[in-house]
N, C-alpha and C. Protein backbone atom coordinates (compact mmCIF):
# COMPACT_ATOMS: atom_id res chain seq x y z
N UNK A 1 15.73 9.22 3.32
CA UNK A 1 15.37 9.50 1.94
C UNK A 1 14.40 10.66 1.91
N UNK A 2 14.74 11.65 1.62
CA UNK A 2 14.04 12.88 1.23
C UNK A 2 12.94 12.74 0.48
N UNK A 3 11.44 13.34 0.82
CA UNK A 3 10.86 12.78 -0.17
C UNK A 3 10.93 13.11 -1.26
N UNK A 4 11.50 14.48 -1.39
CA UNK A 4 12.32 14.43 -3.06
C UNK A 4 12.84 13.61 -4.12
N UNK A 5 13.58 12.62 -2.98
CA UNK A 5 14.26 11.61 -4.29
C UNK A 5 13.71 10.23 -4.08
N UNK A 6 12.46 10.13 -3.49
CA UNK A 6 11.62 9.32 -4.28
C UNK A 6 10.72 9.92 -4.91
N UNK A 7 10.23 11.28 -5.03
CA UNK A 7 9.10 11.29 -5.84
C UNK A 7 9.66 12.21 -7.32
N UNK A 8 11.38 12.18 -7.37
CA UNK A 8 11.79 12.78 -8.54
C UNK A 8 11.30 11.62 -9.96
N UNK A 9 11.52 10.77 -9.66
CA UNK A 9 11.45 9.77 -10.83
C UNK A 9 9.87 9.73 -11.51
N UNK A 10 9.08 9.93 -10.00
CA UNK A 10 8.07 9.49 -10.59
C UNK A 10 7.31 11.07 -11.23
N UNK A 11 7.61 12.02 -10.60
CA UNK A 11 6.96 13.33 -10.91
C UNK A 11 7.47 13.53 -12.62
N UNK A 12 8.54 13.03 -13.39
CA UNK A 12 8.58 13.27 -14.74
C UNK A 12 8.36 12.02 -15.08
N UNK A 13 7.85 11.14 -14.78
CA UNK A 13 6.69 10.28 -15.42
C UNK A 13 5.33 10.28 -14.76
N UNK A 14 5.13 11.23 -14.89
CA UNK A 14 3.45 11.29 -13.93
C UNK A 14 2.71 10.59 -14.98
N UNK A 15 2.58 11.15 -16.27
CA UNK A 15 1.64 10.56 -16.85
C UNK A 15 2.02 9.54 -17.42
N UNK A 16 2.92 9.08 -17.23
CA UNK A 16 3.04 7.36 -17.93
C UNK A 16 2.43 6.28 -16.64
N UNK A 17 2.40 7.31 -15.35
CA UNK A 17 1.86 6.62 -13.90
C UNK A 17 0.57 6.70 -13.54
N UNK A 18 -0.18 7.91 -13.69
CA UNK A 18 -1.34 8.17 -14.18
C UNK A 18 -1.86 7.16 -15.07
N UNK A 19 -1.64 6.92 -16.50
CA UNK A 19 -2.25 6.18 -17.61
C UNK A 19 -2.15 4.37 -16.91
N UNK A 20 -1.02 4.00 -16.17
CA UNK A 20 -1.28 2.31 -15.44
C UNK A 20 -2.10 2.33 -14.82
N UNK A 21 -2.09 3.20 -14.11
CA UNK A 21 -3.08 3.68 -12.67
C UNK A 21 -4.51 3.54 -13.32
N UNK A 22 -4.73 3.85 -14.57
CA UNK A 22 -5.90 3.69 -14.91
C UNK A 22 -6.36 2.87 -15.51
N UNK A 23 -5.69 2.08 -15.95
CA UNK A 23 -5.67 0.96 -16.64
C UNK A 23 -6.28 -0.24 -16.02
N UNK A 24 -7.23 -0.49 -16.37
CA UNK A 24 -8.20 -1.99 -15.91
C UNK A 24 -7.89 -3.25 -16.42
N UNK A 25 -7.70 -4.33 -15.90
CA UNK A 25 -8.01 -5.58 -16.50
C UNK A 25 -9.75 -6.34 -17.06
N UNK A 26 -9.48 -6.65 -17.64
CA UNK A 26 -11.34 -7.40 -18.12
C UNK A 26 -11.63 -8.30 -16.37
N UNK A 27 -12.87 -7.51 -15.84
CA UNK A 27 -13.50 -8.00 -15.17
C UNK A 27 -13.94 -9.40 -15.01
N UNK A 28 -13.48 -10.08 -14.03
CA UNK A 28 -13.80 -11.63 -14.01
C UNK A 28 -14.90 -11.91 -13.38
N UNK A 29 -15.49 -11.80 -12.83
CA UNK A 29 -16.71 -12.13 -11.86
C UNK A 29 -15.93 -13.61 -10.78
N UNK A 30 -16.59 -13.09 -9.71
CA UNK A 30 -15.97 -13.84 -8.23
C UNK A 30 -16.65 -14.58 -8.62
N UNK A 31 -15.98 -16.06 -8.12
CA UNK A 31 -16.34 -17.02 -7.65
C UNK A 31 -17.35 -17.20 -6.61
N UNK A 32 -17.30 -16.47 -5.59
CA UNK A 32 -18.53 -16.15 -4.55
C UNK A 32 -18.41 -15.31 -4.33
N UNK A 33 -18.95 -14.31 -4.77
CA UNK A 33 -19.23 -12.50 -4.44
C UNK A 33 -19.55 -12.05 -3.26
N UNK A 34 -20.59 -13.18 -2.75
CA UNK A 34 -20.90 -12.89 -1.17
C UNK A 34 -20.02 -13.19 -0.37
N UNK A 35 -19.10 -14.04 -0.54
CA UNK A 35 -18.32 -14.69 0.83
C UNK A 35 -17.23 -13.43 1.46
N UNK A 36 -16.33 -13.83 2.59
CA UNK A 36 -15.83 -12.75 3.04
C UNK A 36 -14.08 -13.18 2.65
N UNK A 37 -13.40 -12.59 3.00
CA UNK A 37 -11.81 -12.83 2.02
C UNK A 37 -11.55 -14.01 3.12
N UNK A 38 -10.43 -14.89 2.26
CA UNK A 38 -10.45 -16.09 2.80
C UNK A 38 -9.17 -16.32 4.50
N UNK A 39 -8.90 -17.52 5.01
CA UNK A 39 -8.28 -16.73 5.85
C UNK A 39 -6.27 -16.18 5.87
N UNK A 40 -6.34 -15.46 6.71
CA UNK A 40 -5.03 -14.74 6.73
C UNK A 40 -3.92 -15.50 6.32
N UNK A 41 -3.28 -15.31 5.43
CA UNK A 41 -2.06 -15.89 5.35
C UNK A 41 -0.60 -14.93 5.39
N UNK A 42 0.56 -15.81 6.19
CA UNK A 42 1.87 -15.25 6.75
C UNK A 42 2.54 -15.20 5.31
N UNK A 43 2.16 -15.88 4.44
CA UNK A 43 3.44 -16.22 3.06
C UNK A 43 2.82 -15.17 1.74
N UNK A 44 2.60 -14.43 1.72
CA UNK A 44 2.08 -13.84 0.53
C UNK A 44 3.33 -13.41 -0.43
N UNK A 45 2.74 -13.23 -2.18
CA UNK A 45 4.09 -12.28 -2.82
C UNK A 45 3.03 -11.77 -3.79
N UNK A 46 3.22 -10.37 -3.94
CA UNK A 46 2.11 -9.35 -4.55
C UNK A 46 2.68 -8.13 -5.30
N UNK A 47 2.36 -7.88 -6.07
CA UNK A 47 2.70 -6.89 -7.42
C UNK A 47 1.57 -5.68 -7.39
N UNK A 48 1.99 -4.68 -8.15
CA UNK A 48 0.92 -3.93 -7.64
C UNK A 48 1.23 -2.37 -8.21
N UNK A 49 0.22 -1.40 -8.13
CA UNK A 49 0.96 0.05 -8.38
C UNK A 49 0.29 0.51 -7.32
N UNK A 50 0.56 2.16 -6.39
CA UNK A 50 0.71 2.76 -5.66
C UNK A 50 0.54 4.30 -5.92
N UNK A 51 -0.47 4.72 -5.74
CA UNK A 51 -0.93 6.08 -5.65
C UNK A 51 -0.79 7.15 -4.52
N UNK A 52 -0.10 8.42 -3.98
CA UNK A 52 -0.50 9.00 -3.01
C UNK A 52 -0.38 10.27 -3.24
N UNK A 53 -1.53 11.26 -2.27
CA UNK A 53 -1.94 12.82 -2.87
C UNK A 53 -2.13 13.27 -1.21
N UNK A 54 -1.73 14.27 -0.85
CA UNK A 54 -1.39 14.70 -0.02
C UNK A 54 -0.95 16.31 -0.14
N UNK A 55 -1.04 17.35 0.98
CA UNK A 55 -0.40 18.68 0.66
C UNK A 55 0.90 18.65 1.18
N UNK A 56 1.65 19.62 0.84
CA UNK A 56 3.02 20.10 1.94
C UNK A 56 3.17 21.47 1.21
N UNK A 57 3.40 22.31 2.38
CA UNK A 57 3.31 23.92 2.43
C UNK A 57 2.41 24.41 1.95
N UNK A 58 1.10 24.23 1.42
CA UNK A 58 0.14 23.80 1.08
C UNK A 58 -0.66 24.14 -0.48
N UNK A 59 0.63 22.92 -1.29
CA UNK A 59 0.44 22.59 -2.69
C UNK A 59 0.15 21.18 -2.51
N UNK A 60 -0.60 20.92 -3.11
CA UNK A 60 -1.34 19.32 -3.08
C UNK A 60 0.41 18.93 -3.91
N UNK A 61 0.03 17.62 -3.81
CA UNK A 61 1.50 16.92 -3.89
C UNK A 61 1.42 15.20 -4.33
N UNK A 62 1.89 14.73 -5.21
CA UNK A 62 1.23 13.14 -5.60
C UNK A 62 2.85 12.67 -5.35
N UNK A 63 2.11 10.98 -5.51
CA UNK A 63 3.64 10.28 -5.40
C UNK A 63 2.95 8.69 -6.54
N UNK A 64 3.41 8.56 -7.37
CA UNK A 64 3.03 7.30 -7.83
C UNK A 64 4.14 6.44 -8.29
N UNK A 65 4.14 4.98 -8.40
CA UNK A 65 4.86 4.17 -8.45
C UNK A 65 4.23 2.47 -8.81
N UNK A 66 5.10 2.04 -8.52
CA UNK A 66 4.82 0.12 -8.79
C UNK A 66 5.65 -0.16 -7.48
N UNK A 67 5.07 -1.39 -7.25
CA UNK A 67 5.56 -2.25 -6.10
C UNK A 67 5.71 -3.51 -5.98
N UNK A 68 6.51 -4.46 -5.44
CA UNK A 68 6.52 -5.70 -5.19
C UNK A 68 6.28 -5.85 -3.52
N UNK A 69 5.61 -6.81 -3.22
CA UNK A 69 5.43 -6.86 -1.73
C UNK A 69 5.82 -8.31 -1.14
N UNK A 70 6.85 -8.94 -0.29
CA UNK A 70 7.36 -10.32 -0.77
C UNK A 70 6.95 -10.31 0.70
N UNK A 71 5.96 -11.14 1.49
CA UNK A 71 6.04 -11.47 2.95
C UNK A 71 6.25 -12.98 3.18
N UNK A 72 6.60 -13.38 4.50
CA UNK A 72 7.17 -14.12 5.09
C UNK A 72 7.05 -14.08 6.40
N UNK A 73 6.85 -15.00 7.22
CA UNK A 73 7.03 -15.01 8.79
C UNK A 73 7.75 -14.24 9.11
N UNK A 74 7.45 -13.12 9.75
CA UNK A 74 8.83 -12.45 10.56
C UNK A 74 9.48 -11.51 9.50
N UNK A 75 9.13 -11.35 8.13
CA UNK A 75 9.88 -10.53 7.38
C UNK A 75 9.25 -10.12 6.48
N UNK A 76 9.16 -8.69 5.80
CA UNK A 76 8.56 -8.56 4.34
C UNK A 76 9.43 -7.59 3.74
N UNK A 77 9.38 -7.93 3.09
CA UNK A 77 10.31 -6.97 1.33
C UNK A 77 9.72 -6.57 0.51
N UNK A 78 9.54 -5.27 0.78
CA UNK A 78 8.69 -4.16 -0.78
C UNK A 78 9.57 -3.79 -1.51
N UNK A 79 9.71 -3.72 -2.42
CA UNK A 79 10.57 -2.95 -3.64
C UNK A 79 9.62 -2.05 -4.37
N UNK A 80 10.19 -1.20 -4.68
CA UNK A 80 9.79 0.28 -4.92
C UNK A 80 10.05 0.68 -6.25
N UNK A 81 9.01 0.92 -7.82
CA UNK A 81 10.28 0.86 -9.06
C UNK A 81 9.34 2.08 -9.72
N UNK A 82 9.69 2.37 -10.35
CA UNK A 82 9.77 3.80 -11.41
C UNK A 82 8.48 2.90 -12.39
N UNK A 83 7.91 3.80 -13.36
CA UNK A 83 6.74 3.50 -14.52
C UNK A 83 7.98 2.34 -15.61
N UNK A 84 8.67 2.72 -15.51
CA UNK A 84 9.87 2.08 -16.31
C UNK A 84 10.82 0.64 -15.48
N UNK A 85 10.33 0.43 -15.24
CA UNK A 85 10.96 -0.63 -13.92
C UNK A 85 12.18 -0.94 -13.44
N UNK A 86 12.86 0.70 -13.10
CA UNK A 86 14.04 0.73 -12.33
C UNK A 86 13.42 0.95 -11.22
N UNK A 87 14.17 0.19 -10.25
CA UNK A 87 14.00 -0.04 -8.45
C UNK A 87 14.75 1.47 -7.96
N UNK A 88 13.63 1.86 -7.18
CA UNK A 88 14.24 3.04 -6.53
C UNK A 88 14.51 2.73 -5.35
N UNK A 89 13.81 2.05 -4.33
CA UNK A 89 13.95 1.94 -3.25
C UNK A 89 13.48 0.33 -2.97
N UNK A 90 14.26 -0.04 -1.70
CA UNK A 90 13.79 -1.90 -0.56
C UNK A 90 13.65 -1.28 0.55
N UNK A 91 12.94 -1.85 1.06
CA UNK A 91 12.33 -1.55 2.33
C UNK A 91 12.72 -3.50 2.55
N UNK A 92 13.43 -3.46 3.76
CA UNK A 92 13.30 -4.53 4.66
C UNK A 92 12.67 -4.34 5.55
N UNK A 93 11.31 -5.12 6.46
CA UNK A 93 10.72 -5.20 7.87
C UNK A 93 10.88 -6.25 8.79
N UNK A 94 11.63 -6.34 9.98
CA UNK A 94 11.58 -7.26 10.21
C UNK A 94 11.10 -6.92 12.08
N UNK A 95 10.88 -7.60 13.05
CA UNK A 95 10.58 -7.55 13.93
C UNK A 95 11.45 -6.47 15.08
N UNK A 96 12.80 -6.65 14.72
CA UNK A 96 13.84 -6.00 15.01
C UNK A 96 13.89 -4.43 14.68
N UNK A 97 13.75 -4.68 13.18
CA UNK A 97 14.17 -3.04 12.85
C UNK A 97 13.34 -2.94 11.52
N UNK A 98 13.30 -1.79 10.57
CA UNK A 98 13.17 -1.96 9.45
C UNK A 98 14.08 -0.78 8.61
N UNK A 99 14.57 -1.52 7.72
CA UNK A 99 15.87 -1.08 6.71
C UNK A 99 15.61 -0.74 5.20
N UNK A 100 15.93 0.53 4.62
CA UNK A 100 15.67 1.14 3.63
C UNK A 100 16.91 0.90 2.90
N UNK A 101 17.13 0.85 1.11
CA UNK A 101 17.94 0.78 0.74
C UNK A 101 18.22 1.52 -0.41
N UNK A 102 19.22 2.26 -0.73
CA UNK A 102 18.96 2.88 -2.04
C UNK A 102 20.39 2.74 -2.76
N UNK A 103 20.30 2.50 -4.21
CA UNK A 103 21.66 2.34 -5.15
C UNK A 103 22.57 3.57 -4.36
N UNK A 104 23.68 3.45 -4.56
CA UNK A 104 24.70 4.44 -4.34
C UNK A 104 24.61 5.56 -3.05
N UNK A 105 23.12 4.71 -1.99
CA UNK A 105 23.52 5.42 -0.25
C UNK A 105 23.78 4.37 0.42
N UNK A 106 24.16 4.72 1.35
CA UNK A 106 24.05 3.66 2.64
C UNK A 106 22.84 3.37 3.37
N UNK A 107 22.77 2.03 3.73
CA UNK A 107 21.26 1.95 4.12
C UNK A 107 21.07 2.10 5.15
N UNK A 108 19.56 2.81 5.45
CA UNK A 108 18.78 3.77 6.48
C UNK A 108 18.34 2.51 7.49
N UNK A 109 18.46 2.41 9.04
CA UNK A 109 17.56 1.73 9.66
C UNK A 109 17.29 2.77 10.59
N UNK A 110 15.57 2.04 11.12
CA UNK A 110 15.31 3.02 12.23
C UNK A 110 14.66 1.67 12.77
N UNK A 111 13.73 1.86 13.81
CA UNK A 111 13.16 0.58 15.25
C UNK A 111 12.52 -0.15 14.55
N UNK A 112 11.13 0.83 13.51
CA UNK A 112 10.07 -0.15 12.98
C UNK A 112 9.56 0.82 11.69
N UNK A 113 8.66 0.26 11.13
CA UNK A 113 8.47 0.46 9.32
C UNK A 113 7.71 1.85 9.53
N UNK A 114 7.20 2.71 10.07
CA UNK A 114 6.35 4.25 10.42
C UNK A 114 7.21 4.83 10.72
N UNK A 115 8.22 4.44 11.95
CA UNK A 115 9.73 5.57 11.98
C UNK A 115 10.23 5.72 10.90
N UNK A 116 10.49 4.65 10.21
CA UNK A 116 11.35 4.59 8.81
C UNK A 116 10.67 5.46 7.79
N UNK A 117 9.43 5.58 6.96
CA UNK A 117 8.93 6.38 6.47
C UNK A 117 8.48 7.61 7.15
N UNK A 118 8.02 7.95 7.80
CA UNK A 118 8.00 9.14 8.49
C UNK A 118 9.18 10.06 8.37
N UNK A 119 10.01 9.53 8.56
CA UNK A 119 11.33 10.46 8.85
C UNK A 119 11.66 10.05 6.96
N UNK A 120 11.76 9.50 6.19
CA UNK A 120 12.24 9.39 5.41
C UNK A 120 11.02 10.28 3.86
N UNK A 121 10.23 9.77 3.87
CA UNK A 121 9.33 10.52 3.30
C UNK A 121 8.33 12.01 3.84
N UNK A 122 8.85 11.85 5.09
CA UNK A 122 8.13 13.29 5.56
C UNK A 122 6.79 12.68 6.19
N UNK A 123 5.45 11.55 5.78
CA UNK A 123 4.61 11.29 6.42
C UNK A 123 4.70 9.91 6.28
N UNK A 124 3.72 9.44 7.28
CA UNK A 124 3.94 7.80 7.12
C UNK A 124 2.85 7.04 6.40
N UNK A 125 3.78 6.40 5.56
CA UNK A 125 3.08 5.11 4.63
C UNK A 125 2.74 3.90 5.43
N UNK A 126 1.80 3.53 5.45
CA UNK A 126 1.28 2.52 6.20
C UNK A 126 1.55 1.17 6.27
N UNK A 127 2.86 0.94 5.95
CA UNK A 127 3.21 -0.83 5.85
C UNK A 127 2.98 -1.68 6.89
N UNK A 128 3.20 -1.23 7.78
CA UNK A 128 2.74 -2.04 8.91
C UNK A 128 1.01 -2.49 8.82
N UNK A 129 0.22 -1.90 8.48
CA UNK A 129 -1.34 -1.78 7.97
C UNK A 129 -1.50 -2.53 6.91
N UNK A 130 -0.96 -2.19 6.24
CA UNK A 130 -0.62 -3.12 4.47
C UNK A 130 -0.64 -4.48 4.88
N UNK A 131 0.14 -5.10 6.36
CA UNK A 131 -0.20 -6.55 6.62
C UNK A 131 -1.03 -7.17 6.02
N UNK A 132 -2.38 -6.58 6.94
CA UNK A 132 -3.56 -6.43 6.94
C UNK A 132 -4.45 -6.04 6.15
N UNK A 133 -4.19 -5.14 5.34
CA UNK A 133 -5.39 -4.53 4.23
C UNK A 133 -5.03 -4.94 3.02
N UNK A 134 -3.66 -5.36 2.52
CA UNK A 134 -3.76 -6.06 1.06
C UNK A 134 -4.52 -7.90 1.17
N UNK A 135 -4.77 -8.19 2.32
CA UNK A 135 -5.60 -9.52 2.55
C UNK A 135 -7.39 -9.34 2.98
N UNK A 136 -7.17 -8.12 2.89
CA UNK A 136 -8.69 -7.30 3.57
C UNK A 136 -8.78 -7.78 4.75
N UNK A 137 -8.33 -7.53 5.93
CA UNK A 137 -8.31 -7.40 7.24
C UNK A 137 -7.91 -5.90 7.56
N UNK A 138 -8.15 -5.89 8.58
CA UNK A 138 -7.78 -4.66 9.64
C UNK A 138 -8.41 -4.66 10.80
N UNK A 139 -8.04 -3.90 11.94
CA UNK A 139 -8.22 -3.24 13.21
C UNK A 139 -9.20 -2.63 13.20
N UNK A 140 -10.33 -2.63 13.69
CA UNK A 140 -11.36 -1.14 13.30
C UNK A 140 -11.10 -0.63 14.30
N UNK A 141 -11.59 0.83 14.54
CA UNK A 141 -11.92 1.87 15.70
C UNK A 141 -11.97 1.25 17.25
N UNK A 142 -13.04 0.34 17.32
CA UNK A 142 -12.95 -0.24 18.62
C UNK A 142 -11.99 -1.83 19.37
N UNK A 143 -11.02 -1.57 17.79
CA UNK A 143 -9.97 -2.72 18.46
C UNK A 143 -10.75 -4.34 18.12
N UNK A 144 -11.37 -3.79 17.63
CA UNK A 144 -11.97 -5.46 17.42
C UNK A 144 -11.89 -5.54 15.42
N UNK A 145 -11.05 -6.80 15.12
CA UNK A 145 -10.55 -7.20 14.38
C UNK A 145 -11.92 -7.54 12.82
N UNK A 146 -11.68 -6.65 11.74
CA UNK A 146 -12.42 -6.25 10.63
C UNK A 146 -11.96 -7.31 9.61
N UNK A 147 -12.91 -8.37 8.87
CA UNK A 147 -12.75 -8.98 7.96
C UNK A 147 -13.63 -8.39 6.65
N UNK A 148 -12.98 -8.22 5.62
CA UNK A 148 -13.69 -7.20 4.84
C UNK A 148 -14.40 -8.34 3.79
N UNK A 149 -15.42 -8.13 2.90
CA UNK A 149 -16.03 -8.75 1.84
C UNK A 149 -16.61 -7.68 0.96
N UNK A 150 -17.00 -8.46 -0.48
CA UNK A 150 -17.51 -7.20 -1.00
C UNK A 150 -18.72 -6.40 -0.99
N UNK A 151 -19.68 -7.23 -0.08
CA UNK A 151 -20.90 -7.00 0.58
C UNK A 151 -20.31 -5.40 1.64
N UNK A 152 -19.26 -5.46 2.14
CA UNK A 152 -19.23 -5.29 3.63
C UNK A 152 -17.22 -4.76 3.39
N UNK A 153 -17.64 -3.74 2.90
CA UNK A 153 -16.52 -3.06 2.23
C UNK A 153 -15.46 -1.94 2.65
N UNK A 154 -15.75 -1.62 3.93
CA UNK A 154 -15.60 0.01 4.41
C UNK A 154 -15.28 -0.32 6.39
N UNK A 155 -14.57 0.28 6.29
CA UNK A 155 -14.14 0.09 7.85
C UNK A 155 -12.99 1.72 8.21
N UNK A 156 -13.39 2.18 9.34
CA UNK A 156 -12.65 2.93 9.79
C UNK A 156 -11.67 2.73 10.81
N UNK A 157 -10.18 2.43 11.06
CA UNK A 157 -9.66 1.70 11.47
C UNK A 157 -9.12 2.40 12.96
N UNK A 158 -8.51 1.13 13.55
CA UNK A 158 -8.04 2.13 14.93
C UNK A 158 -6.75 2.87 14.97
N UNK A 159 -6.34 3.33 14.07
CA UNK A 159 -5.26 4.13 14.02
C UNK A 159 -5.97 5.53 12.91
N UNK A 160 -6.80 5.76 12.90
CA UNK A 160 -7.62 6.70 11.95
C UNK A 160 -7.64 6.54 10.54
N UNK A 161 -7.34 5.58 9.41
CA UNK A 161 -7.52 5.48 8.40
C UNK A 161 -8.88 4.98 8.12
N UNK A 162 -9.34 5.73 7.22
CA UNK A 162 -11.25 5.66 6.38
C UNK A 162 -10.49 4.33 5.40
N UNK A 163 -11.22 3.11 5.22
CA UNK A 163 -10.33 2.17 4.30
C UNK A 163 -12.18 1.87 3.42
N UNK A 164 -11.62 1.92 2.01
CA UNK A 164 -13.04 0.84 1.53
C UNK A 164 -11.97 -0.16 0.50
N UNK A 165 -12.53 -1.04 0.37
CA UNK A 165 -11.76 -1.80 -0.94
C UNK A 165 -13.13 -1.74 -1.72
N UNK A 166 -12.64 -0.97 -2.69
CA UNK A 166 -13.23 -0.91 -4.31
C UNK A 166 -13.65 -1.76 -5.11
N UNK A 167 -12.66 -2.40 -5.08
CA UNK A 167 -12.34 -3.42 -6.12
C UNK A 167 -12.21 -5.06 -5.45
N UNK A 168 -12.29 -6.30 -6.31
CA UNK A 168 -12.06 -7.33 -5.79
C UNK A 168 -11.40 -8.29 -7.19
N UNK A 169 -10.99 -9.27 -6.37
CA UNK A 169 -10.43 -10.73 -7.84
C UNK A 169 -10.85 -12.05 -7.07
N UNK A 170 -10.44 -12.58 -7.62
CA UNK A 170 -10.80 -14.59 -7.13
C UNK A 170 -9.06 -14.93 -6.79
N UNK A 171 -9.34 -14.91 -5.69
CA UNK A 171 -7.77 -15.24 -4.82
C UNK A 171 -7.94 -17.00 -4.63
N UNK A 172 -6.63 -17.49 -3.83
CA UNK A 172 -7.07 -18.80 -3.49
C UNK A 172 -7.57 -19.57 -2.98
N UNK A 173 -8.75 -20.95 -3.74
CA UNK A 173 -9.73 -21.49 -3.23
C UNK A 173 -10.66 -20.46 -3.86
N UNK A 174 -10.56 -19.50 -5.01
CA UNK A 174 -11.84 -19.07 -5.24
C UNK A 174 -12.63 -17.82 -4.24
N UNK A 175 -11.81 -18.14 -3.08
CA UNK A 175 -12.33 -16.61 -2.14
C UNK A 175 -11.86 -15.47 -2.55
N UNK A 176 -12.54 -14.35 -2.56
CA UNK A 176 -12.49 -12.65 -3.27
C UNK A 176 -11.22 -12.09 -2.35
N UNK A 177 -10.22 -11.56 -2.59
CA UNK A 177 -9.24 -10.78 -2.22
C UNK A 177 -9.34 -9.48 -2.61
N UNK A 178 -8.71 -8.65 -2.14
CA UNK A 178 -9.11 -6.91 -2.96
C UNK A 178 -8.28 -7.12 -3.63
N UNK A 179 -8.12 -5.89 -5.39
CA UNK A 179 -7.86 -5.92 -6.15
C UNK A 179 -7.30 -3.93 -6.01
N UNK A 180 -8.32 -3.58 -5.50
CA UNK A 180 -8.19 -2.08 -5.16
C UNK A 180 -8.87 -1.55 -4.16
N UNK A 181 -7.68 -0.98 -3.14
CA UNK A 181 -8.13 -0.49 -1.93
C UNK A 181 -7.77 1.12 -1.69
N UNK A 182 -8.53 2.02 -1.64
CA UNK A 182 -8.71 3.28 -1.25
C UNK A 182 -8.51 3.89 0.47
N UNK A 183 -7.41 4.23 0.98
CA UNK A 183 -7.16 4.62 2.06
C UNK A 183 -7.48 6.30 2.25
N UNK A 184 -8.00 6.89 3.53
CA UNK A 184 -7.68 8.47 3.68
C UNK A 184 -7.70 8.40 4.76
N UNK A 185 -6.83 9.46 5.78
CA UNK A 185 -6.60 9.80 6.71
C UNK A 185 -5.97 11.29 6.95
N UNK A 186 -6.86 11.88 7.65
CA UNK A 186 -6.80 13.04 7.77
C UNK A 186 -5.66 13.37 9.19
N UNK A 187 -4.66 14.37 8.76
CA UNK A 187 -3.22 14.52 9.85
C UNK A 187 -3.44 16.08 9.36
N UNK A 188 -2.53 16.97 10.39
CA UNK A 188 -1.92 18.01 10.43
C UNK A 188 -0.67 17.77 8.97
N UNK A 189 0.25 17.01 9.89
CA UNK A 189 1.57 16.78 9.11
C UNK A 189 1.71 17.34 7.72
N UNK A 190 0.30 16.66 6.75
CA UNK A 190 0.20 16.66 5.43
C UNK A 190 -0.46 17.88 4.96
N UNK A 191 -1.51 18.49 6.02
CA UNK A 191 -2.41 19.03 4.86
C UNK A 191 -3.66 18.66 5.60
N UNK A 192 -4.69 18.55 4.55
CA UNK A 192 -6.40 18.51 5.80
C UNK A 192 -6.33 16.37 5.61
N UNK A 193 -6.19 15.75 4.11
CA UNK A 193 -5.82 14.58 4.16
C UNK A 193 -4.85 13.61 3.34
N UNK A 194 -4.45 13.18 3.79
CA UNK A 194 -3.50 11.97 2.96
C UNK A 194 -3.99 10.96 2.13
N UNK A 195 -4.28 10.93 1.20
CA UNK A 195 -4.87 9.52 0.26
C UNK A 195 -4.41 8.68 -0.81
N UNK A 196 -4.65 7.24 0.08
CA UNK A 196 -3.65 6.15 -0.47
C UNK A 196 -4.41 5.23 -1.45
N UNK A 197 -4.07 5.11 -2.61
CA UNK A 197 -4.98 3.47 -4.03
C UNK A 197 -4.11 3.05 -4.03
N UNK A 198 -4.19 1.55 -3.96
CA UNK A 198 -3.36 0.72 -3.90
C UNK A 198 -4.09 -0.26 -4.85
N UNK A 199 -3.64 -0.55 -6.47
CA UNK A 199 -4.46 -1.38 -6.92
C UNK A 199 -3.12 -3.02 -7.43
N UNK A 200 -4.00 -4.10 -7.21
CA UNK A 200 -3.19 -5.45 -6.88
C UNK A 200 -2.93 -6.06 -8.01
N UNK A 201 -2.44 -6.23 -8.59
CA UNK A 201 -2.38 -7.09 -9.98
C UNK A 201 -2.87 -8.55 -9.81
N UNK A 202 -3.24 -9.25 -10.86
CA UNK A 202 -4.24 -10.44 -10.66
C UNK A 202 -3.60 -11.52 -9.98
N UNK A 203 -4.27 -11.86 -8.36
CA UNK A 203 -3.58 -12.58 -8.06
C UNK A 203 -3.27 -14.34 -8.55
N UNK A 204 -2.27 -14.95 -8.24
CA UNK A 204 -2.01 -16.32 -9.20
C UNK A 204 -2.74 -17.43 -8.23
C-alpha cells in the first residue's frame, strides 16, 4: 500500500481530522492519580484516532485517521477508517506473519507488523510497540521493562522512540490507563523526526 492511498482519503478531510483530533471529552478525575496503570492485559478492544507528521523529499507530510484495535492472545486486528467511517485498511498480526487488507486488492503479507508497514507506508508505524504503550508499558533504553503512571510519564524506549502519555482515564478497577500518548523518533528515512498522538476514546 503506497502511502498515497492511505493518506488520499484522509488529506481531503484534513480538517474534519484535525477538528476530532481536537476535540476533548469533559475531564473525569482518576480514581487514583498516583497509582501506576494496572496490570497487562492479553484481551484488550480499543477505539481511538491517530495522528502522524513526518517529512518525505523534504515537505513535512501528515497522515490522520480513526482506529479500532481488537487484541487477543496470539492475534490483533486494527482497522483503519476515514473521518467518515469508511474502512480503508485491516491489518492482521499474528505470530506467523502479519496481513494487510484493502477493498478491491489482494492482500499484502510480509514476516511481521514493521516489514508490513515499512514497505507499505514508506516508514514504520509502531504496532508491535502499540502492545505495550496503549496499556502504558514499554521497553526503555536499557531493556528493562517501563510501567508508566501519571506521576512518572515519559520514557525513552529501546528501539529509540521519546514516549510521554499526556493524557489519562479510569480504566478497569479504577486504575489510570492513557487516554493520549505522544510518540517521536528521530530516523533518516523520514526527515530529522517522525511524530505519533494517539488519543483513546473512553475506555468501558
Amino acid at each position: 500500500m503506497p502511502m498515497h492511498s492511505l493518506s488520499r482519503f484522509v488529506i481531503t478531510a484534513a480538517c474534519v481530522a484535525s477538528l476530532a483530533g481536537c476535540a476533548t471529552t469533559a475531564n473525569v478525575p482518576l480514581a487514583n492519580p498516583t497509582a501506576q496503570v494496572g496490570a497487562y492485559r492479553d484481551t484488550i478492544d480499543l477505539n481511538g484516532r491517530l495522528a502522524a507528521n513526518y517529512q518525505k523529499d523534504g515537505q513535512p507530510q501528515s497522515i490522520n485517521g480513526n482506529f479500532t484495535w481488537a487484541q487477543r492472545p496470539g492475534r490483533i486486528d486494527v482497522s483503519l477508517f476515514s473521518p467518515l467511517g469508511q474502512t480503508v485498511a485491516e491489518i492482521t498480526v499474528t505470530p506467523e506473519a502479519a496481513t494487510l487488507k484493502q477493498s478491491g486488492r489482494a492482500p499484502r503479507v510480509e514476516k511481521d507488523i514493521d516489514t508490513l508497514t515499512a514497505k507499505s507506508l514508506g516508514w514504520t508505524l509502531p504496532v508491535s510497540g502499540l502492545r505495550d504503550w496503549l496499556q502504558g508499558y514499554a521497553v526503555d533504553a536499557s531493556g528493562k521493562r517501563f510501567t508508566a503512571s501519571p506521576a512518572h510519564d515519559s520514557v525513552v524506549t529501546n528501539d529509540g522512540w521519546r514516549l510521554r502519555f499526556v493524557e489519562w482515564q479510569n480504566g478497569p478497577g479504577g486504575a489510570p490507563v492513557p487516554r493520549r500518548i505522544d510518540a517521536e523518533r528521530s530516523t533518516t528515512a523520514v526527515g530529522d523526526a517522525l511524530t505519533i498522538r494517539i488519543v483513546i476514546d473512553p475506555v468501558a
